[in-house]
Protein backbone atom coordinates (compact mmCIF):
# COMPACT_ATOMS: atom_id res chain seq x y z
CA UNK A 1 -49.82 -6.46 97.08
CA UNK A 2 -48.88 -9.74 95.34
CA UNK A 3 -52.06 -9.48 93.26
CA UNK A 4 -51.19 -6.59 92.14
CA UNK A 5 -47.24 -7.50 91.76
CA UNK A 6 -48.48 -10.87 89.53
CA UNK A 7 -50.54 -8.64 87.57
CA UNK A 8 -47.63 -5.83 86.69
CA UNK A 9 -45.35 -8.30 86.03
CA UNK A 10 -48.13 -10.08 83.75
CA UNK A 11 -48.80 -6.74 82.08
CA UNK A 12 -44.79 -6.51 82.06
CA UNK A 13 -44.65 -10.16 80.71
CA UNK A 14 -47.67 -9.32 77.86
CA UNK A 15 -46.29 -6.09 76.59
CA UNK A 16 -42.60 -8.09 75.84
CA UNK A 17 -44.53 -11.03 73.45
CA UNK A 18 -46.33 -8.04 71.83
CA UNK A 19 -42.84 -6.12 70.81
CA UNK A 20 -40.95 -9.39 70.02
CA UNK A 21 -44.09 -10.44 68.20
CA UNK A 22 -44.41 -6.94 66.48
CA UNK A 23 -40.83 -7.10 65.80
CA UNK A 24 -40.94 -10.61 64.18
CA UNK A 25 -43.65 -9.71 62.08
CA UNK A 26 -43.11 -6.41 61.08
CA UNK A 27 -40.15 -5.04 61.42
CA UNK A 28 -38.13 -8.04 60.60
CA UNK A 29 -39.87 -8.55 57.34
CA UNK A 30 -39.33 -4.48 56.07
CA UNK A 31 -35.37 -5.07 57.48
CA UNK A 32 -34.81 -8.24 55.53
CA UNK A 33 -36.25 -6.59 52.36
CA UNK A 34 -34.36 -3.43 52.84
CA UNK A 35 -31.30 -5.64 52.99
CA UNK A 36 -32.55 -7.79 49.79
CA UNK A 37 -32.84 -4.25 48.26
CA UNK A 38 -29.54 -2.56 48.94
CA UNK A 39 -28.02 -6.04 47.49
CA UNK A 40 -29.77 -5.82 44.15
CA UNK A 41 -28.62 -2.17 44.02
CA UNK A 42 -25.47 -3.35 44.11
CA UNK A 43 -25.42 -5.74 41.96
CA UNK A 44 -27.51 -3.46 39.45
CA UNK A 45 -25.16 -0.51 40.02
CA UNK A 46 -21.96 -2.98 39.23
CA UNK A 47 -23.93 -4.18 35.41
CA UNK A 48 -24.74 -0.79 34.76
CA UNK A 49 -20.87 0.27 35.05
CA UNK A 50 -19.81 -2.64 33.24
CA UNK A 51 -22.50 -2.02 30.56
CA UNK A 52 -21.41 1.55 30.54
CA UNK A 53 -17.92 0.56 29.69
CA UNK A 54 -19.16 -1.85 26.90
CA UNK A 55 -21.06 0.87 25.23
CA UNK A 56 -17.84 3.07 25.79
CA UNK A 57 -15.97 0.71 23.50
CA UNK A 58 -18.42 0.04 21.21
CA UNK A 59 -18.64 3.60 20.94
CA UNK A 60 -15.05 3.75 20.03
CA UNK A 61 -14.59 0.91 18.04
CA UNK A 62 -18.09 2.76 16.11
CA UNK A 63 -15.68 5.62 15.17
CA UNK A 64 -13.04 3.28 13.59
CA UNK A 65 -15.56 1.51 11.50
CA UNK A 66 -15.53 3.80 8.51
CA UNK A 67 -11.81 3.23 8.73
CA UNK A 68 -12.60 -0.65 8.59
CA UNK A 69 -15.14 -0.23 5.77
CA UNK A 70 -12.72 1.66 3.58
CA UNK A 71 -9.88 -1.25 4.35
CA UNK A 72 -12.48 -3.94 4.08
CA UNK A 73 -13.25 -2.38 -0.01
CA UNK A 74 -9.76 -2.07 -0.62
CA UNK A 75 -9.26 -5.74 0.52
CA UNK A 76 -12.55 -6.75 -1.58
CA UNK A 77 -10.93 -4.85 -4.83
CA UNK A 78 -7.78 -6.52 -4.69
CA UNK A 79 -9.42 -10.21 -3.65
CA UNK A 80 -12.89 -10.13 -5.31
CA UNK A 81 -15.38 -12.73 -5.05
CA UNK A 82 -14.88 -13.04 -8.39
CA UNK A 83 -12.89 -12.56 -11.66
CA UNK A 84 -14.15 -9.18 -12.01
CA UNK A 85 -12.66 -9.38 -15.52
CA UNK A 86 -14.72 -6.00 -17.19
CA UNK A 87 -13.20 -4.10 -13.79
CA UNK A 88 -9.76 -5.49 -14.40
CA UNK A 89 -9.36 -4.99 -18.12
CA UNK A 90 -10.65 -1.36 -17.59
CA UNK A 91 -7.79 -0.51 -14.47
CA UNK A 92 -5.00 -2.12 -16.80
CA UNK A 93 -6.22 0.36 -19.49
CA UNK A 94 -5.76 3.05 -17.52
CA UNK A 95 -2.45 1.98 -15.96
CA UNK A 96 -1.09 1.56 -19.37
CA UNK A 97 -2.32 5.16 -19.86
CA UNK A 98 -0.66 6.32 -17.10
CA UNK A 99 2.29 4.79 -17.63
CA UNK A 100 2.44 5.96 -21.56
CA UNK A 101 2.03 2.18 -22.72
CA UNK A 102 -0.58 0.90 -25.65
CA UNK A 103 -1.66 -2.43 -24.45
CA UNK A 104 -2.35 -4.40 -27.87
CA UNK A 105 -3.05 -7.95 -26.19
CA UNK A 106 -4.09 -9.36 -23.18
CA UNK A 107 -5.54 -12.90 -22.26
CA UNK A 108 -6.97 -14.36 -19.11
CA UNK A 109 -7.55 -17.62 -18.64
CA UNK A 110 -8.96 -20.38 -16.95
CA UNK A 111 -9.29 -19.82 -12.96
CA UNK A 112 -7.11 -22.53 -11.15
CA UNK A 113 -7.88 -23.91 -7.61
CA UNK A 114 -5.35 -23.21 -5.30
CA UNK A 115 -2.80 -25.62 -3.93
CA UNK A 116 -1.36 -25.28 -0.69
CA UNK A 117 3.07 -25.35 -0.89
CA UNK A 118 4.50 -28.82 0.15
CA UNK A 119 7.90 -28.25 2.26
CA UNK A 120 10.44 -30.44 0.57
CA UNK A 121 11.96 -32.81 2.66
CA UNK A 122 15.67 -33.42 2.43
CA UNK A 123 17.33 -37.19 3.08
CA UNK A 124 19.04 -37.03 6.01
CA UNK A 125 22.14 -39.77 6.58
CA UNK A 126 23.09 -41.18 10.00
CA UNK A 127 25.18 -43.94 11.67
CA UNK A 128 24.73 -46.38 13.71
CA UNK A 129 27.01 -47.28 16.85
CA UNK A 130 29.66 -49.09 14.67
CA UNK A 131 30.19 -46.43 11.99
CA UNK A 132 28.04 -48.32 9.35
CA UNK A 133 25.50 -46.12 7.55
CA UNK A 134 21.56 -46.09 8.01
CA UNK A 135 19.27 -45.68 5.37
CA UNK A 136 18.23 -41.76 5.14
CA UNK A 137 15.35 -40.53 6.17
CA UNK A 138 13.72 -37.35 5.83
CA UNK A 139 13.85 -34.16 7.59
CA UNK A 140 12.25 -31.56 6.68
CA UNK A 141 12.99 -29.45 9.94
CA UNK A 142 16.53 -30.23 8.83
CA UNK A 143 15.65 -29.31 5.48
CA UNK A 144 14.45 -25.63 6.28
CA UNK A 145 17.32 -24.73 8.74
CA UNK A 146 19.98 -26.15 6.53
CA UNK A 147 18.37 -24.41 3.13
CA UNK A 148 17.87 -21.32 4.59
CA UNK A 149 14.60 -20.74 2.84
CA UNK A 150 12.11 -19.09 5.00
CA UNK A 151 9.38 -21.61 6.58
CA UNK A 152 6.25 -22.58 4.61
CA UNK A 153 3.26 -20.26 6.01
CA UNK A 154 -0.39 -21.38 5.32
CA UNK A 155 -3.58 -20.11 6.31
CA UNK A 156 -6.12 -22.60 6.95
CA UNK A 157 -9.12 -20.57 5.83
CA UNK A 158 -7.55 -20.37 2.30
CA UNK A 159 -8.53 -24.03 0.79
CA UNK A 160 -9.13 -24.69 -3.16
CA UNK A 161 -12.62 -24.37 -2.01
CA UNK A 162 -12.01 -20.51 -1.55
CA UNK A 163 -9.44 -19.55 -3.75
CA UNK A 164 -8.13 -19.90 -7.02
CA UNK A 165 -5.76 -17.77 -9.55
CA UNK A 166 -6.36 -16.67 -12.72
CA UNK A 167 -3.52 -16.09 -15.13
CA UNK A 168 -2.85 -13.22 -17.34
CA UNK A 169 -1.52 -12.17 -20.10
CA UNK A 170 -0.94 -8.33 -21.02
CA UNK A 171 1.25 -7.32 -24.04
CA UNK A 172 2.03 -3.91 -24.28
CA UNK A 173 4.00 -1.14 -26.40
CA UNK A 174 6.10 1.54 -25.34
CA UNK A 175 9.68 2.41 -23.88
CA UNK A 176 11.62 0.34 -21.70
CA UNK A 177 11.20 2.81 -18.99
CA UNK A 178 7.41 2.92 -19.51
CA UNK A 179 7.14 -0.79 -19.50
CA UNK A 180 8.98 -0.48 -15.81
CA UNK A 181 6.34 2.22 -14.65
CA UNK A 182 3.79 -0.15 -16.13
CA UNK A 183 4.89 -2.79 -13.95
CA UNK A 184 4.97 -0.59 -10.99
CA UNK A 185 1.52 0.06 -11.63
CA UNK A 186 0.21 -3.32 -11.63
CA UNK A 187 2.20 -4.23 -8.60
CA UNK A 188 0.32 -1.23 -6.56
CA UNK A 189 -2.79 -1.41 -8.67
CA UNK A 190 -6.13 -2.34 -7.11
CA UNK A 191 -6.46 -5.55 -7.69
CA UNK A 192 -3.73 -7.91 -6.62
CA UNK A 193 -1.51 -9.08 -9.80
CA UNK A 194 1.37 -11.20 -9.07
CA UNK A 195 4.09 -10.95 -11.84
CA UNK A 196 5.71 -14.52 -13.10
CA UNK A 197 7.23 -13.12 -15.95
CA UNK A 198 8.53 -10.00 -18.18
CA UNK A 199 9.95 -10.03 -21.27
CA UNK A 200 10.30 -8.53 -24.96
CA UNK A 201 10.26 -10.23 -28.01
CA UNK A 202 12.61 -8.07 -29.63
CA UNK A 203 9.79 -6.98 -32.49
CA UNK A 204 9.48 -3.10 -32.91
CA UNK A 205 5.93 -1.66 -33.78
CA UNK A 206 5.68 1.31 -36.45
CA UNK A 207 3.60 2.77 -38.74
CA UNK A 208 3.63 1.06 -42.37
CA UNK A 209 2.35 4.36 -43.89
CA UNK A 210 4.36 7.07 -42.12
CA UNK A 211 8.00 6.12 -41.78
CA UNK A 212 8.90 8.63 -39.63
CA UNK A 213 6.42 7.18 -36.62
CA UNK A 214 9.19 5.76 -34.14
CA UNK A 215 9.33 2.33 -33.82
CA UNK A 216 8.22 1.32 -30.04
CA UNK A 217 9.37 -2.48 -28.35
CA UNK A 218 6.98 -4.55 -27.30
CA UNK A 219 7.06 -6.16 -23.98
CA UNK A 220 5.04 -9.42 -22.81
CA UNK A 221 3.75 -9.32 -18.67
CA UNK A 222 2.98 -12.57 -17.46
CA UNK A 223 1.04 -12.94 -13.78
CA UNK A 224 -1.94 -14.00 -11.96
CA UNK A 225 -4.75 -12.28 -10.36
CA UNK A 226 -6.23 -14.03 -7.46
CA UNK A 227 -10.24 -14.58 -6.63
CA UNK A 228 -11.16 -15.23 -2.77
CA UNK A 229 -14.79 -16.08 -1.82
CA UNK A 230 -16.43 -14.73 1.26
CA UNK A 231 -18.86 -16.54 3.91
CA UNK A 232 -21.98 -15.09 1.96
CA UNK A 233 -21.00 -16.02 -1.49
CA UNK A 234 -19.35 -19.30 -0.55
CA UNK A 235 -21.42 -22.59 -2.15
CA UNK A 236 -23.77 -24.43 0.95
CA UNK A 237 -23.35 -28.26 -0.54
CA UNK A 238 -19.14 -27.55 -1.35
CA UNK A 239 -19.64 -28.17 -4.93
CA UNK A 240 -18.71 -25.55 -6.22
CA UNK A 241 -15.72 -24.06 -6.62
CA UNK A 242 -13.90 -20.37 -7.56
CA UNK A 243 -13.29 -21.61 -10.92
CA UNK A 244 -16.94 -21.71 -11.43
CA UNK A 245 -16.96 -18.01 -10.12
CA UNK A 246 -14.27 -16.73 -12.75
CA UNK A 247 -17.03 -16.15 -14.87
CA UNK A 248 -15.72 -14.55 -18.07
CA UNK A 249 -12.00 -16.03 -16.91
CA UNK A 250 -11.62 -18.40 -19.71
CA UNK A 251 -9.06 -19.16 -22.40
CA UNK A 252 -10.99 -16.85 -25.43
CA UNK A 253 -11.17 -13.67 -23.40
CA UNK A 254 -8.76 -10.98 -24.68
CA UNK A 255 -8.29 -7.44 -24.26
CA UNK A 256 -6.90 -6.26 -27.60
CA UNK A 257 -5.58 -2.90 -28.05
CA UNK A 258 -6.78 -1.00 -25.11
């Protein structure tokens, strides 16, 4: 009886090593891997939501874009990389014919870097304990409170490198009200024209050979249209600057009678 006792509990004893054994070398293995797996499910399952949203927005913001294109070209046309001078002299031509003006002179000249605005600085006069005065000194906090000009605004990205002006000069015939319409039509044309200066010189125009032709005013438009270089046209070494891109902006290049 206890040999056979010592041998059942042997047997008993033997068939426990082989499941913990089995269970150590089989099963464990396939349960830790199951595990790893549901874990990278996860974690797959979580990117593929938040790449789903991504493409969801560039999917949006991919229905805006012709939007951004057209506002990107009008941008370009009123800030070209250059002086664009054939384009310009050919959208003043037909403003002025729009506007029932004869244009009979008009000069660009030479591009001009741009300059950033200084904030003037105004002396400011204190005391000291005993009443006696200090020398001023400048404030120019002070200055734009107590002037009550609004504050100087610059944007970094716009350096001389980058920008420049180019004046113009556009005389033109016509009506005092069609000189107005003309300048209205600058002011939302195209390209960007800032206006420095209007005025007539009091001469009428006519016909020497028909006396009856009436006799129009001329009227003199002074401004500046404005060149901005982009990342892709913008010089590598810095030498290089917008004047250089003005090409055709100089003092000889008129517009007569267009």
């Amino acid at each position: 009886m206890d040999r056979n006792r010592l041998m059942m509990f042997a047997a008993l004893g033997t068939a426990v090593v082989v499941l913990v054994l089995g269970f150590l070398v089989g099963v464990q293995p396939q349960l830790s891997a199951a595990s790893d797996a549901r874990e990278q499910q996860v974690a797959v399952e979580a990117q593929n939501e938040t790449l789903g949203a991504a493409i969801a927005q560039l999917r949006v913001e991919n229905e805006g874009l012709p939007a951004l294109e057209a506002q990107l070209a009008t941008l370009q046309a009123a800030l070209p990389a250059t002086a664009a001078v054939p384009a310009f002299i050919d959208e003043v031509g037909d403003l002025a014919d729009g506007a029932d003006v004869t244009v009979t002179d008009m000069t660009m000249g030479d591009a001009q870097a741009y300059a950033p605005p200084v904030a003037t600085e105004t002396p400011v006069e204190t005391v000291d304990a005993d009443g006696a005065a200090v020398a001023p000194t400048t404030d120019p906090a002070a200055d734009a409170a107590g002037s009550g000009a609004p504050a100087v605004v610059t944007d970094p990205a716009v350096t001389a490198d980058n920008f420049s002006s180019v004046p113009v000069t556009i005389t033109v015939e016509g009506s005092y009200e069609s000189a107005l319409r003309f300048l209205g039509a600058l002011r939302d044309g195209d390209r960007l024209f800032a206006l420095s200066a209007f005025s007539s010189d009091g001469e009428t125009s006519g016909s020497s050979d028909d006396d009856s032709a009436p006799s129009m005013p001329r009227w003199t438009v002074t401004g500046s249209v404005f060149v901005l270089l982009d990342a892709s046209s913008a010089p590598v070494d810095g030498t290089t600057t917008p004047s250089a891109q003005a090409e055709g902006a100089s003092a000889g290049d008129t517009a007569a009678g267009e």
